[in-house]
Protein backbone atom coordinates (compact mmCIF):
# COMPACT_ATOMS: atom_id res chain seq x y z
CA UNK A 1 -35.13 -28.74 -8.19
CA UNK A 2 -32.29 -27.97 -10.10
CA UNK A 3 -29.01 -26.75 -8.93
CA UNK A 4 -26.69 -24.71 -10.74
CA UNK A 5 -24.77 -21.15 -10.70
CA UNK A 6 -25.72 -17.65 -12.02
CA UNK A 7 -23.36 -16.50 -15.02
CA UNK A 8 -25.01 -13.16 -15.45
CA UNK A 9 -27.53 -10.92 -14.44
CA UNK A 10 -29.41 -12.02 -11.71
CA UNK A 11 -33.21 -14.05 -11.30
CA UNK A 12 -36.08 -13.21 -9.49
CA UNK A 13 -39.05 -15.39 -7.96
CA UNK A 14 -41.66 -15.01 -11.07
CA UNK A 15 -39.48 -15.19 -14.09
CA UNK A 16 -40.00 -17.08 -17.17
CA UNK A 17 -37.49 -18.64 -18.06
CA UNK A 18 -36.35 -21.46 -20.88
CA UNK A 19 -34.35 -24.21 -21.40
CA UNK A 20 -31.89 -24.55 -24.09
CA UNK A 21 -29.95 -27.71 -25.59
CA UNK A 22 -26.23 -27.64 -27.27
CA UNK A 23 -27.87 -26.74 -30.82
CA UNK A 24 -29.68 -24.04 -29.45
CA UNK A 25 -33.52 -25.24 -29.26
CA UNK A 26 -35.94 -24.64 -26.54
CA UNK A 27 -36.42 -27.46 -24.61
CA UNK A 28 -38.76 -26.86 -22.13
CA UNK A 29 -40.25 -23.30 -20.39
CA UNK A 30 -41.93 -22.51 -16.92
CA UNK A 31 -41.80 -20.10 -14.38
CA UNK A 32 -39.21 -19.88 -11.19
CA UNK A 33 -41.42 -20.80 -8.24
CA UNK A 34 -38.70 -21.10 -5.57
CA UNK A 35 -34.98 -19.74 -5.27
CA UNK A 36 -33.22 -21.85 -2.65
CA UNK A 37 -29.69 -21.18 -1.46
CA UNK A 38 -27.26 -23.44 1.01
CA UNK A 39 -26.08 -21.71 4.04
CA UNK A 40 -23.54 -22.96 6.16
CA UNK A 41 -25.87 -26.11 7.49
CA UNK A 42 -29.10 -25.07 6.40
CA UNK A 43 -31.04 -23.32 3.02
CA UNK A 44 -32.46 -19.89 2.72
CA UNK A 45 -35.38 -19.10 0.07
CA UNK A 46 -34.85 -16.27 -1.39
CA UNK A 47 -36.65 -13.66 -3.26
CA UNK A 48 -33.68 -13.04 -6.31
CA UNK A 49 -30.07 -14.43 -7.32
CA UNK A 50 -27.39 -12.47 -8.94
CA UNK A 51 -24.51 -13.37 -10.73
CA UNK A 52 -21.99 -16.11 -8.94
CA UNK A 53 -24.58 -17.27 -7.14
CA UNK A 54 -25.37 -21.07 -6.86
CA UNK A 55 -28.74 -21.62 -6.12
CA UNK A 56 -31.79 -24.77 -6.67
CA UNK A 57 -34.85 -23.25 -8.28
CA UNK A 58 -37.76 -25.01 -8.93
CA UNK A 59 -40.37 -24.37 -11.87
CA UNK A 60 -38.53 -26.51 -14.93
CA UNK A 61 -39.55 -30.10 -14.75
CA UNK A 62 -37.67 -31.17 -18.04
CA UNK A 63 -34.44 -29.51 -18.00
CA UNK A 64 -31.80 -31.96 -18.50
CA UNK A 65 -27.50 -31.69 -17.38
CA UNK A 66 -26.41 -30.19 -20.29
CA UNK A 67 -28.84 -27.76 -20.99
CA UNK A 68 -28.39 -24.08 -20.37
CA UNK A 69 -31.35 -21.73 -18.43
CA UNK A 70 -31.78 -18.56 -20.00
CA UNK A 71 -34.62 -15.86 -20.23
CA UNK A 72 -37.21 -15.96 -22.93
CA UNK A 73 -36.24 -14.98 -26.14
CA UNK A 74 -32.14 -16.01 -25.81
CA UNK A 75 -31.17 -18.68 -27.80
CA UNK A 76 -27.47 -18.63 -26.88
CA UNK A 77 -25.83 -21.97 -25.04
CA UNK A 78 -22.95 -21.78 -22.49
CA UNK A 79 -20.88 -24.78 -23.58
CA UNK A 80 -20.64 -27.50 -21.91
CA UNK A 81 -18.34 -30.42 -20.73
CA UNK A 82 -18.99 -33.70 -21.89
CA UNK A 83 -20.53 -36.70 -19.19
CA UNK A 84 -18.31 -39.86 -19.90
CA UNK A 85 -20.25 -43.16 -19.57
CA UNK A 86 -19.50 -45.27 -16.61
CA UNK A 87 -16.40 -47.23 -15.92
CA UNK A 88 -16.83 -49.70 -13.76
CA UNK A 89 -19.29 -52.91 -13.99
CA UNK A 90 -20.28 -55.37 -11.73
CA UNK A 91 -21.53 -59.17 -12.02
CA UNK A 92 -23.30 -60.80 -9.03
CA UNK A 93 -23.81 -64.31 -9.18
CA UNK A 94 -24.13 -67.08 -6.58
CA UNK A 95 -21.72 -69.06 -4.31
CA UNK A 96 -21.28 -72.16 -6.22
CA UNK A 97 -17.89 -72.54 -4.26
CA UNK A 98 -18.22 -76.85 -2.43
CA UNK A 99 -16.81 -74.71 0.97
């Protein structure tokens, strides 16, 4: 599943959609299967999502973060913010402590 918002127009159960990276090339392409959308508590599958919406859809099984879903035939990215690498690192050992 992958979870993300609408920027324009609006998807429908059945599309074919594409993934795109930050140069522009497809990535991977499938079909939308499922349009799921939180509400209050619970979800709500739905049969189409319009612009603003934030939904999960299911139907892309290599999309990655950074990559931008778009119908077939767009090659345009929407931009996106850099992931910085983790900050904090652990070492476990054992107690070698005489107490």
């Amino acid at each position: 599943m992958l979870i993300g918002k609408v920027s324009s127009g609006k998807i429908t159960l059945g599309d074919k959609l594409h993934t795109i990276d930050q140069e522009g090339k497809s990535t991977d392409q499938g079909k939308i299967m499922k349009i799921i959308k939180k509400q209050g508590m619970g979800e709500v599958e739905l049969d189409h999502a319009f612009a603003g919406d934030i939904v999960s859809i299911s139907g892309l099984t290599k999309a990655m973060v950074t990559n931008t879903l778009t119908s077939m035939g767009e090659f345009t990215p929407i931009k996106s913010i850099p992931i910085n690498p983790p900050m904090l690192q652990m070492t476990l050992t054992y107690n070698d402590s005489p107490f």
